[in-house]
PDB file of N, CA and C in Angstrom:
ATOM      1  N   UNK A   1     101.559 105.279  61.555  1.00  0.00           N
ATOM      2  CA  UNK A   1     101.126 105.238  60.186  1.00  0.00           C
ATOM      3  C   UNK A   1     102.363 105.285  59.301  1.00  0.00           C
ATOM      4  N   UNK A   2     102.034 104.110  58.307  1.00  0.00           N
ATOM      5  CA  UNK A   2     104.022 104.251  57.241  1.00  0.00           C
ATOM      6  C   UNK A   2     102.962 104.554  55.776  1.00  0.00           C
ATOM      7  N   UNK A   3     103.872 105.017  54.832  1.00  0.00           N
ATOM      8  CA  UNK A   3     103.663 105.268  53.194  1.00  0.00           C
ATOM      9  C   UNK A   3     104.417 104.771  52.835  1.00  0.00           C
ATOM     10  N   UNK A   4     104.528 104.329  51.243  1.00  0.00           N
ATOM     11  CA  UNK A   4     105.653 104.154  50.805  1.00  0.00           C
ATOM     12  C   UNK A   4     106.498 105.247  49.974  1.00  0.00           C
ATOM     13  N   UNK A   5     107.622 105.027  50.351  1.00  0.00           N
ATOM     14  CA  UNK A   5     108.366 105.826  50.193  1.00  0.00           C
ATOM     15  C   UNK A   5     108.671 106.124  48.918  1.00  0.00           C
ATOM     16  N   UNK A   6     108.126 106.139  47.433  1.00  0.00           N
ATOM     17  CA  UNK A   6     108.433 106.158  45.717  1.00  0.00           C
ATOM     18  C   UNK A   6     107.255 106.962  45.776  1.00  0.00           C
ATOM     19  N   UNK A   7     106.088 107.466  46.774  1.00  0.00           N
ATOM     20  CA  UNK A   7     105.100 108.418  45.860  1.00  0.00           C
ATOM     21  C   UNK A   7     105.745 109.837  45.859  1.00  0.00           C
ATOM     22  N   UNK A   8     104.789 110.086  45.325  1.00  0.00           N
ATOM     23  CA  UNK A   8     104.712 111.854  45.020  1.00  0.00           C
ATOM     24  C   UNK A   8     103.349 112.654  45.721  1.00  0.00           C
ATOM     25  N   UNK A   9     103.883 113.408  46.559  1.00  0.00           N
ATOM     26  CA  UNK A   9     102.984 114.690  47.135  1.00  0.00           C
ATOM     27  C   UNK A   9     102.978 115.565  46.577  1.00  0.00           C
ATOM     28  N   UNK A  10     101.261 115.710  46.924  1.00  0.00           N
ATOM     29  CA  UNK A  10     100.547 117.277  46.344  1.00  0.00           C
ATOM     30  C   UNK A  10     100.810 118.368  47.365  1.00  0.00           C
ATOM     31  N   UNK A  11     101.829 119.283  46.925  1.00  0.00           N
ATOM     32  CA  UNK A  11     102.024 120.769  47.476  1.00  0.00           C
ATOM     33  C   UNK A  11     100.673 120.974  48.278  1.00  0.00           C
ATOM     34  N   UNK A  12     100.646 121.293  49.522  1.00  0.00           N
ATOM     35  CA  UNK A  12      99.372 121.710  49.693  1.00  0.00           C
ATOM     36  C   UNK A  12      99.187 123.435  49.295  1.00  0.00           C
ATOM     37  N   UNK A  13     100.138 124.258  48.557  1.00  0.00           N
ATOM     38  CA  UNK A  13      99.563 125.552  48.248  1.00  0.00           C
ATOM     39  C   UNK A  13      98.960 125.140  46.573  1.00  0.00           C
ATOM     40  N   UNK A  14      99.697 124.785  46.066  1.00  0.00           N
ATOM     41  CA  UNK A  14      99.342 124.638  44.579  1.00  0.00           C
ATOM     42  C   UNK A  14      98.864 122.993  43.825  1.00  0.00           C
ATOM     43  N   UNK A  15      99.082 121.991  44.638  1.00  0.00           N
ATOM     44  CA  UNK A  15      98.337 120.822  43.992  1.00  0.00           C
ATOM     45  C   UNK A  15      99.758 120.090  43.297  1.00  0.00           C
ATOM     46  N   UNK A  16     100.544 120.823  42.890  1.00  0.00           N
ATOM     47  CA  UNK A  16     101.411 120.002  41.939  1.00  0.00           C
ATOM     48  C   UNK A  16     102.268 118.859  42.445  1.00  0.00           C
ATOM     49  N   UNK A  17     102.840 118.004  41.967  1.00  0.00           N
ATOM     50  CA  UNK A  17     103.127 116.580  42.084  1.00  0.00           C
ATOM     51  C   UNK A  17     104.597 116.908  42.846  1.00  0.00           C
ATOM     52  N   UNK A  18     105.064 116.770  44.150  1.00  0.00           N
ATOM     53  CA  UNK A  18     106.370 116.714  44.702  1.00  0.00           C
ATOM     54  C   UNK A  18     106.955 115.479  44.831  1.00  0.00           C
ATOM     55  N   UNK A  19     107.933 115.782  45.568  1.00  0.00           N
ATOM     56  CA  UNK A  19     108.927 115.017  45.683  1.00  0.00           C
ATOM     57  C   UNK A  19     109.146 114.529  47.858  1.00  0.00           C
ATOM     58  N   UNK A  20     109.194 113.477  48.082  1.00  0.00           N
ATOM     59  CA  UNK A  20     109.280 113.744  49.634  1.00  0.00           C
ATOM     60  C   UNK A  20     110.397 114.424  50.118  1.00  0.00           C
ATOM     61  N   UNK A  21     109.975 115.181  51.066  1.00  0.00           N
ATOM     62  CA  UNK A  21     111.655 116.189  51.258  1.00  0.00           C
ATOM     63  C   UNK A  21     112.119 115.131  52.886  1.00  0.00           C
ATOM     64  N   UNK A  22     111.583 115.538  53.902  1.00  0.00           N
ATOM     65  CA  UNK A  22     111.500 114.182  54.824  1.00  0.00           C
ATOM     66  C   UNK A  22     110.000 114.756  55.736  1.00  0.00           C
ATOM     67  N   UNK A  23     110.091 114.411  56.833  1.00  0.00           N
ATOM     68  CA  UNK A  23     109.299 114.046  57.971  1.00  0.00           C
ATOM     69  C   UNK A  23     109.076 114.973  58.809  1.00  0.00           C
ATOM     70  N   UNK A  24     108.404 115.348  59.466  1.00  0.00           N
ATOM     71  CA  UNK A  24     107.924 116.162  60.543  1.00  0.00           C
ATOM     72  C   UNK A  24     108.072 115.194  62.042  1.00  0.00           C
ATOM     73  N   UNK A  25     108.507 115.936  63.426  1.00  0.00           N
ATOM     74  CA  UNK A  25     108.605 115.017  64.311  1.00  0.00           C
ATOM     75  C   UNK A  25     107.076 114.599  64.730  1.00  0.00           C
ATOM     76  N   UNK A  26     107.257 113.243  65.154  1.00  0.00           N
ATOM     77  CA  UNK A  26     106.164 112.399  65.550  1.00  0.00           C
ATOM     78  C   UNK A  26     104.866 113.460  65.990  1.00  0.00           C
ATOM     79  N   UNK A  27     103.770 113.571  65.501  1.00  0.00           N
ATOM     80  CA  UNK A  27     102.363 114.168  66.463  1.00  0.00           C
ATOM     81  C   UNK A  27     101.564 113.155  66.475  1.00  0.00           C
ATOM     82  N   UNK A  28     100.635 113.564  67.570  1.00  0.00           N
ATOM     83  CA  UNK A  28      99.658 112.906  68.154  1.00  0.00           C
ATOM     84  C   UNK A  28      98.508 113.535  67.890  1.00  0.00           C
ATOM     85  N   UNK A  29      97.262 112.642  67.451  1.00  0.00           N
ATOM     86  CA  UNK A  29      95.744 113.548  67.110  1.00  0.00           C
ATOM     87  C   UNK A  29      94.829 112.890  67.859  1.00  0.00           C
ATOM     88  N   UNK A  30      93.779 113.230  69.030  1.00  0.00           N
ATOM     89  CA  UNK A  30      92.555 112.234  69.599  1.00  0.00           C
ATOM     90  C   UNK A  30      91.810 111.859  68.625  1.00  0.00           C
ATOM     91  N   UNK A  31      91.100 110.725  68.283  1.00  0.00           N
ATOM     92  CA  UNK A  31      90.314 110.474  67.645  1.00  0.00           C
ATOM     93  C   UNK A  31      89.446 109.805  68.679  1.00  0.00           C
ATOM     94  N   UNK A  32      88.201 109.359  67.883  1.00  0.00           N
ATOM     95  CA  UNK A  32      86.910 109.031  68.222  1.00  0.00           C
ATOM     96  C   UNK A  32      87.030 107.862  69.302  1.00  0.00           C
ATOM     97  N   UNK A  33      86.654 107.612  70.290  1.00  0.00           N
ATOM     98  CA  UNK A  33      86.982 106.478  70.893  1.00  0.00           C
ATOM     99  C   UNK A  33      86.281 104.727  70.419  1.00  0.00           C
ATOM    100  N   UNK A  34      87.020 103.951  70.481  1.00  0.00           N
ATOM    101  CA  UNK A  34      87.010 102.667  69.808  1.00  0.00           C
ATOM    102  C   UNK A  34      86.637 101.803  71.029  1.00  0.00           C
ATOM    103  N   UNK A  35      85.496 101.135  71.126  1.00  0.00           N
ATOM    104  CA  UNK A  35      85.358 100.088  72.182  1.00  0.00           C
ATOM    105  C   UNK A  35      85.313 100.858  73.168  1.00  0.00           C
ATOM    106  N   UNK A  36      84.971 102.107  73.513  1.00  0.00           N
ATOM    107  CA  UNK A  36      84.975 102.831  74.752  1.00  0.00           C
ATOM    108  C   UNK A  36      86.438 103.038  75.406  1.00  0.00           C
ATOM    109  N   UNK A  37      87.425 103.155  74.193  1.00  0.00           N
ATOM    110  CA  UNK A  37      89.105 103.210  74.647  1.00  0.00           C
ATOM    111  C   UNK A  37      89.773 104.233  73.499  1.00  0.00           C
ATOM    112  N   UNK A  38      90.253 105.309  74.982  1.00  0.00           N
ATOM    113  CA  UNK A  38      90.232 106.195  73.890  1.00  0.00           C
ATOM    114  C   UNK A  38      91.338 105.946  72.832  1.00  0.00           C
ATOM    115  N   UNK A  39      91.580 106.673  71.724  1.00  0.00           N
ATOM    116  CA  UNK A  39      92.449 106.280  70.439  1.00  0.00           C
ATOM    117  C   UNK A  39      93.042 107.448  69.759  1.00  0.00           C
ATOM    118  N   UNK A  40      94.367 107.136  70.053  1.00  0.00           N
ATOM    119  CA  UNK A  40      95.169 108.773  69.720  1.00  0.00           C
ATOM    120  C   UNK A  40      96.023 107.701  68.229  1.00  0.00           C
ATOM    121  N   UNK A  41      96.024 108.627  67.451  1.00  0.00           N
ATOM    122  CA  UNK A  41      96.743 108.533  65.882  1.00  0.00           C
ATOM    123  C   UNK A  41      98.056 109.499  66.069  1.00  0.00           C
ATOM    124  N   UNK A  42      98.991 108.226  65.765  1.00  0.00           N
ATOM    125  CA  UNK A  42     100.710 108.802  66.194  1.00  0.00           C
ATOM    126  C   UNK A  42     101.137 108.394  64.522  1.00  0.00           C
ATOM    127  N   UNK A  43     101.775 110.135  63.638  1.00  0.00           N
ATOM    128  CA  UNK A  43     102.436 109.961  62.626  1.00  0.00           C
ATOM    129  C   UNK A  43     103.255 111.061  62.774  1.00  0.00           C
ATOM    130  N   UNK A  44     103.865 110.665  61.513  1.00  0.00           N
ATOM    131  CA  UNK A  44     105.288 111.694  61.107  1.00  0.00           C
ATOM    132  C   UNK A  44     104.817 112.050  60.142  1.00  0.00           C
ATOM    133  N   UNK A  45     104.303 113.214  59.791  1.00  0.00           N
ATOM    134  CA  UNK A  45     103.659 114.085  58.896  1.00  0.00           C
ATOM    135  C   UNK A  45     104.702 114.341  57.581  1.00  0.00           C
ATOM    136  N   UNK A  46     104.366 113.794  56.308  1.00  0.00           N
ATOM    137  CA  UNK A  46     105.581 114.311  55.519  1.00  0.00           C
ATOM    138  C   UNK A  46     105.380 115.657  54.770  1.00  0.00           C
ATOM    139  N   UNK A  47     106.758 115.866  54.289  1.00  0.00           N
ATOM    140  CA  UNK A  47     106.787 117.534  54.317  1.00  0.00           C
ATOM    141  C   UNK A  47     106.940 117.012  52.292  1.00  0.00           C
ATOM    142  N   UNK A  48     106.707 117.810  51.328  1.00  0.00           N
ATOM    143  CA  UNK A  48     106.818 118.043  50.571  1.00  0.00           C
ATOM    144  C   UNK A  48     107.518 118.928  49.928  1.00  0.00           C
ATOM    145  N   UNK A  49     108.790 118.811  48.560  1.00  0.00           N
ATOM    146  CA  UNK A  49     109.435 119.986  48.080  1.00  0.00           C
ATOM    147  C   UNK A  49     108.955 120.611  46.746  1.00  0.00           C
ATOM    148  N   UNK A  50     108.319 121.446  46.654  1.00  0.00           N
ATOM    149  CA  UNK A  50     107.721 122.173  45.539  1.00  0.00           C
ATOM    150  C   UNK A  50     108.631 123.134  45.059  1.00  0.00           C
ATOM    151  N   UNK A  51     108.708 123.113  43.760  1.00  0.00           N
ATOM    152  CA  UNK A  51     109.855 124.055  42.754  1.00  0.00           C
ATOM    153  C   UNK A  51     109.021 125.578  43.294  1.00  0.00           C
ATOM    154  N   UNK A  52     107.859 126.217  43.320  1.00  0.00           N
ATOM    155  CA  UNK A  52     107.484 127.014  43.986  1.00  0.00           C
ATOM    156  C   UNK A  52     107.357 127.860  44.769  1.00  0.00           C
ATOM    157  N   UNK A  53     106.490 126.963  45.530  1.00  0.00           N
ATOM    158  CA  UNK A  53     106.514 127.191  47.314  1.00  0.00           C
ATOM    159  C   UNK A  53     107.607 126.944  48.329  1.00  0.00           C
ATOM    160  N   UNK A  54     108.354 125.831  48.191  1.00  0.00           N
ATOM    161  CA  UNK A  54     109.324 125.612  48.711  1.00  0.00           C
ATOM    162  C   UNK A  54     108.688 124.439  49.893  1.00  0.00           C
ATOM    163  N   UNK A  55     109.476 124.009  50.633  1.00  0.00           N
ATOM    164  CA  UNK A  55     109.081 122.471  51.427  1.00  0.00           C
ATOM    165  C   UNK A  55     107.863 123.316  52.585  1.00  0.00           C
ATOM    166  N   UNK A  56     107.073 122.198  52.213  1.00  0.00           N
ATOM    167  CA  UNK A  56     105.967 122.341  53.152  1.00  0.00           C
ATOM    168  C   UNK A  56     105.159 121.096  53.380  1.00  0.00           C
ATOM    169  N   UNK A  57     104.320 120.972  54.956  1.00  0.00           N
ATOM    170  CA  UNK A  57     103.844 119.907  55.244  1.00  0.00           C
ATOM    171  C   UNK A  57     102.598 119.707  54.500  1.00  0.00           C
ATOM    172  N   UNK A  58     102.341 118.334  53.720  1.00  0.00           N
ATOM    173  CA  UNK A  58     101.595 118.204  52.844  1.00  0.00           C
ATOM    174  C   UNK A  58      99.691 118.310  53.962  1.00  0.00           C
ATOM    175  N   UNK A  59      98.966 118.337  53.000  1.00  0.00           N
ATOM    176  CA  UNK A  59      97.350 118.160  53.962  1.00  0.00           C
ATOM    177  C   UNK A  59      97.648 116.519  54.404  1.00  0.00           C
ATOM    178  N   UNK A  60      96.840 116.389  55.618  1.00  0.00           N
ATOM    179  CA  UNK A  60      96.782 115.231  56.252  1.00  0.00           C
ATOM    180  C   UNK A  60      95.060 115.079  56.187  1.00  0.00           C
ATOM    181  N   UNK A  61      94.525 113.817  55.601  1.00  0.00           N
ATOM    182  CA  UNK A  61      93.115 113.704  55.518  1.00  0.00           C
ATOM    183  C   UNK A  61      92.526 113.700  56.545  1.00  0.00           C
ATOM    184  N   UNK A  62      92.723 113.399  57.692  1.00  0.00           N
ATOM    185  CA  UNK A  62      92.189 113.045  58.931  1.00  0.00           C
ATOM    186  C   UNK A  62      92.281 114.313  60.373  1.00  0.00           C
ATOM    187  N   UNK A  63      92.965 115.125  59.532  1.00  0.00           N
ATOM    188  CA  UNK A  63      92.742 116.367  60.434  1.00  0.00           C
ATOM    189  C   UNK A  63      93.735 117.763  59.855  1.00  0.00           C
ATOM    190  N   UNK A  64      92.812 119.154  60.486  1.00  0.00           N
ATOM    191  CA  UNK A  64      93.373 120.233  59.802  1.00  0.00           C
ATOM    192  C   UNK A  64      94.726 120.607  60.592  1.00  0.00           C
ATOM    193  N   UNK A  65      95.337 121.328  59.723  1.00  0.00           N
ATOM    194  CA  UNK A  65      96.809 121.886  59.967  1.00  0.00           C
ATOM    195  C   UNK A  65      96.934 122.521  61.538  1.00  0.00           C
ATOM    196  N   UNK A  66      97.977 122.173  62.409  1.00  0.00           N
ATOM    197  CA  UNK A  66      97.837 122.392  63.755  1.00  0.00           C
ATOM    198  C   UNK A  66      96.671 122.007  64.853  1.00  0.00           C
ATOM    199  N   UNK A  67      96.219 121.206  64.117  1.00  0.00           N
ATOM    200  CA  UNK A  67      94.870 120.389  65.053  1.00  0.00           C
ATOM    201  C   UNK A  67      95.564 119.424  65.884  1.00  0.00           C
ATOM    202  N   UNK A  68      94.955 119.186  67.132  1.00  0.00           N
ATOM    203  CA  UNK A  68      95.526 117.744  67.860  1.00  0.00           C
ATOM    204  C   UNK A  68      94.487 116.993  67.889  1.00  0.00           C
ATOM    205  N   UNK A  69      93.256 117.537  66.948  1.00  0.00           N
ATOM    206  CA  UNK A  69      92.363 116.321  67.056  1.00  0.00           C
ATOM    207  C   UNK A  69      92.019 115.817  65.980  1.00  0.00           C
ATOM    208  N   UNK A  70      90.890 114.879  65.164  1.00  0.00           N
ATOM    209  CA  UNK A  70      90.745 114.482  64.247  1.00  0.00           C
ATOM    210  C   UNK A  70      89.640 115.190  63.866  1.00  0.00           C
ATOM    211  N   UNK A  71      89.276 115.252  62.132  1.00  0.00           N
ATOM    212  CA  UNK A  71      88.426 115.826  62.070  1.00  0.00           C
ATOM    213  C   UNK A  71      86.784 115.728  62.395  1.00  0.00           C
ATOM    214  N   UNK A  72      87.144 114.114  62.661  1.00  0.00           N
ATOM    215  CA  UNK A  72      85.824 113.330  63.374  1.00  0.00           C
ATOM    216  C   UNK A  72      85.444 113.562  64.637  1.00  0.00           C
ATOM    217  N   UNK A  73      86.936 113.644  65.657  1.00  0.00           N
ATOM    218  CA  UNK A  73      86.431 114.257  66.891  1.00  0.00           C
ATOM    219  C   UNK A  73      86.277 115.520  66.843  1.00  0.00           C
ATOM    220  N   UNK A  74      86.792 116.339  65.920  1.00  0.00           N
ATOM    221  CA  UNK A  74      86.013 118.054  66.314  1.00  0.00           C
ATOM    222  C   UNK A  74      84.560 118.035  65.919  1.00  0.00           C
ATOM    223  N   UNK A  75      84.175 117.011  64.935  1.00  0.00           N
ATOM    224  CA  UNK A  75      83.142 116.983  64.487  1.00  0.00           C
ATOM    225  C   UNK A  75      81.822 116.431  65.598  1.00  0.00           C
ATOM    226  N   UNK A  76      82.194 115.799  66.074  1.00  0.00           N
ATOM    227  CA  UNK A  76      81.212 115.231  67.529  1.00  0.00           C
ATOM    228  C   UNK A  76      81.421 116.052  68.792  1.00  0.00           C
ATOM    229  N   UNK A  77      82.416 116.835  68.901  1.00  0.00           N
ATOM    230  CA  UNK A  77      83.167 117.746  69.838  1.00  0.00           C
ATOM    231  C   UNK A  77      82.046 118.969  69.655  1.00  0.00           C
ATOM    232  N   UNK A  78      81.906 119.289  68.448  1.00  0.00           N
ATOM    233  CA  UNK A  78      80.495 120.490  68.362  1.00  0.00           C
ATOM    234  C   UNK A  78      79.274 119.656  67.991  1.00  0.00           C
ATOM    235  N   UNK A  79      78.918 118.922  67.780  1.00  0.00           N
ATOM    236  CA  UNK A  79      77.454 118.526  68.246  1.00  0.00           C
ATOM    237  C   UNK A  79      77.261 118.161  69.432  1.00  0.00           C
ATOM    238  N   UNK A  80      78.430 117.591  70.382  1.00  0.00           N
ATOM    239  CA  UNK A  80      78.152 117.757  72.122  1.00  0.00           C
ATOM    240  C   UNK A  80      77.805 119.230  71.932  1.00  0.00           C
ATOM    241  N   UNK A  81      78.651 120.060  71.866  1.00  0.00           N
ATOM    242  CA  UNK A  81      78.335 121.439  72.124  1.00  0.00           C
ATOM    243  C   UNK A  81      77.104 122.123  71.919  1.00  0.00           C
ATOM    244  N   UNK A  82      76.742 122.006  70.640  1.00  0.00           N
ATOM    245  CA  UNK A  82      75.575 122.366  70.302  1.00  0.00           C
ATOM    246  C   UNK A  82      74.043 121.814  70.962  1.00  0.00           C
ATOM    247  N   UNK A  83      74.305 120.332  71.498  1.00  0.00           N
ATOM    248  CA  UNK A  83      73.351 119.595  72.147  1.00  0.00           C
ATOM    249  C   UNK A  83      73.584 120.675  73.808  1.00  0.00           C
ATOM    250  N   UNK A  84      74.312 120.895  74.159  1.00  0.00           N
ATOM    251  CA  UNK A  84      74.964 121.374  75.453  1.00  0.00           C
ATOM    252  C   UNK A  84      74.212 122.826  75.761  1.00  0.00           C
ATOM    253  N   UNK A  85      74.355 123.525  74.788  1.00  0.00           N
ATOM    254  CA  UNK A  85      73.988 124.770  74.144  1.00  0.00           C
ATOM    255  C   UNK A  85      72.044 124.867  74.765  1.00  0.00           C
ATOM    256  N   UNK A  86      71.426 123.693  74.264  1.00  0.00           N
ATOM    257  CA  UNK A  86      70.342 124.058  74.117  1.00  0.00           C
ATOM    258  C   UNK A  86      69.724 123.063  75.721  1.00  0.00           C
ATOM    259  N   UNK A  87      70.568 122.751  76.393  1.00  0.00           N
ATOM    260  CA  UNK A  87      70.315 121.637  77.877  1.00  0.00           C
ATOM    261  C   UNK A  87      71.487 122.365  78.498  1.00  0.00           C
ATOM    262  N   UNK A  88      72.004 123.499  78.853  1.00  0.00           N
ATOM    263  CA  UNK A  88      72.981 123.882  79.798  1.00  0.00           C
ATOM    264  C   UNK A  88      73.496 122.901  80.872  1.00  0.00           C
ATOM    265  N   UNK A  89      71.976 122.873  81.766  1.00  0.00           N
ATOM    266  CA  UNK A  89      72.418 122.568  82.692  1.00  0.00           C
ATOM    267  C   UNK A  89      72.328 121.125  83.049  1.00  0.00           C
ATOM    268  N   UNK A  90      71.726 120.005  82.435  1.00  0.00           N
ATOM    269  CA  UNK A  90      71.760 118.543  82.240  1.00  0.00           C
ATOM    270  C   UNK A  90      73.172 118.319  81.163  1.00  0.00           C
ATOM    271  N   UNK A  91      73.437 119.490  80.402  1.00  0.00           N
ATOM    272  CA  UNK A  91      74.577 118.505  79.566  1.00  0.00           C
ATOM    273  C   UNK A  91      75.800 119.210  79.717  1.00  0.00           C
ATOM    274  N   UNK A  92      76.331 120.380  80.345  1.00  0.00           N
ATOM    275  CA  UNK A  92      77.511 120.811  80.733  1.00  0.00           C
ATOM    276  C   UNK A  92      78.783 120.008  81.463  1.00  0.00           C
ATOM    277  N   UNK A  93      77.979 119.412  82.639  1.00  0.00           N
ATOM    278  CA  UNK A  93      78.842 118.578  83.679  1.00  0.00           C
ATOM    279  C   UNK A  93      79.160 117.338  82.518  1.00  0.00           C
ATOM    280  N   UNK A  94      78.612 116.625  81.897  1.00  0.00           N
ATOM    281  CA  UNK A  94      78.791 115.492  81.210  1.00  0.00           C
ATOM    282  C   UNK A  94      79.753 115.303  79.438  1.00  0.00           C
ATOM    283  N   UNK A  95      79.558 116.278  79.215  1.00  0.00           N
ATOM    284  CA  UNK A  95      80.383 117.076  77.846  1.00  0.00           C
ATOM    285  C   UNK A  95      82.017 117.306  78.601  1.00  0.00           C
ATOM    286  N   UNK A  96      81.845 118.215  79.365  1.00  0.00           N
ATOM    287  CA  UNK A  96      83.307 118.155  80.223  1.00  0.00           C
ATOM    288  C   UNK A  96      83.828 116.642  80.581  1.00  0.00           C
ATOM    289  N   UNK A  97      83.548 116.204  81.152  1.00  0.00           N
ATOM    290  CA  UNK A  97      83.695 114.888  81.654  1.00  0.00           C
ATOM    291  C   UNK A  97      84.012 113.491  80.485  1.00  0.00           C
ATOM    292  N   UNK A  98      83.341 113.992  79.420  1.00  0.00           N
ATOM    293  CA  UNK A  98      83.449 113.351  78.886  1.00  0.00           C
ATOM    294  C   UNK A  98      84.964 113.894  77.643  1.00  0.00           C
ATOM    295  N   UNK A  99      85.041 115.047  77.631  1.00  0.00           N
ATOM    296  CA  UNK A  99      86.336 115.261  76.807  1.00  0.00           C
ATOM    297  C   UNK A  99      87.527 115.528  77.946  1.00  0.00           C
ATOM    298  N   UNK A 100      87.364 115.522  79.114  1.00  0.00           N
ATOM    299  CA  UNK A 100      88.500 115.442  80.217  1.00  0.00           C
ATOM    300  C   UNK A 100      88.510 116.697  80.629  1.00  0.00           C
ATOM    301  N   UNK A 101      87.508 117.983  80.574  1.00  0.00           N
ATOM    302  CA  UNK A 101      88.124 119.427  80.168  1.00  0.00           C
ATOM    303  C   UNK A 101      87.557 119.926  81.521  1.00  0.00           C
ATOM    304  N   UNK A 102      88.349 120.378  82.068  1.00  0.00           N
ATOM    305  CA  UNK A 102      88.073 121.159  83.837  1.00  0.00           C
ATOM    306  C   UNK A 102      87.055 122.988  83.169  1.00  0.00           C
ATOM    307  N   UNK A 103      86.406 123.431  83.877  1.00  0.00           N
ATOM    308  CA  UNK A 103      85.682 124.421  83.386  1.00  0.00           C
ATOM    309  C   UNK A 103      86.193 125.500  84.214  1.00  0.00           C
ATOM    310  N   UNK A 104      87.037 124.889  85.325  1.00  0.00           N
ATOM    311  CA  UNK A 104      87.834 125.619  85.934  1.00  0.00           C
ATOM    312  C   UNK A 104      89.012 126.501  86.023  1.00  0.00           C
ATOM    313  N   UNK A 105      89.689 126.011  84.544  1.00  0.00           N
ATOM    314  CA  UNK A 105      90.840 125.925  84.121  1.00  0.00           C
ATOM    315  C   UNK A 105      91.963 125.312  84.755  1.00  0.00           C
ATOM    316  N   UNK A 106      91.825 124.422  85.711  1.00  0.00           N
ATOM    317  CA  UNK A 106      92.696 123.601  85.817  1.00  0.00           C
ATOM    318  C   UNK A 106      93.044 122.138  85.967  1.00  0.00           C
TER     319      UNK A 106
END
């Protein structure tokens, strides 16, 4: 994902109009799968300098602060769950399987 480089970021403590300070190293977020293939979102998160707060990584729309996922996949991530919740034992094996997640821990 690129921006152009002449805007101005909103501080994420206070809203006010910054300046780009630079970049955060490359992260990776899962998102929703596309065509049945899954789809990871690779950016450089920019950081913002506020007279304030001081440099900080601005909000990213597509997912919360220290998330590796999107907010779309946490969002389908708990309605598996919740569907899972109320079918234990028809929807446990298939919820795992389907987010890659061993119940085993390993």
């Amino acid at each position: 994902m690129a921006h152009h480089g002449m805007i101005d970021w909103p501080c994420p403590e206070c809203g006010a109009a910054c300046k780009l300070y630079d970049h955060q190293p490359e992260r990776q977020w899962r998102h929703l799968d596309t065509c049945q293939y899954q789809t990871i979102l690779h950016a450089e998160p920019p950081r913002s300098e506020c007279s304030e707060h001081g440099v900080k990584v601005v909000k990213l729309a597509w997912a919360e602060p220290s998330s590796r996922f999107t907010a779309l996949f946490e969002l389908l991530a708990i309605e598996w769950l919740k569907a899972a919740a109320r079918k234990p034992c028809e929807m446990l094996g298939s919820v795992g399987t389907r987010f890659t997640a061993s119940w085993s821990g390993r």
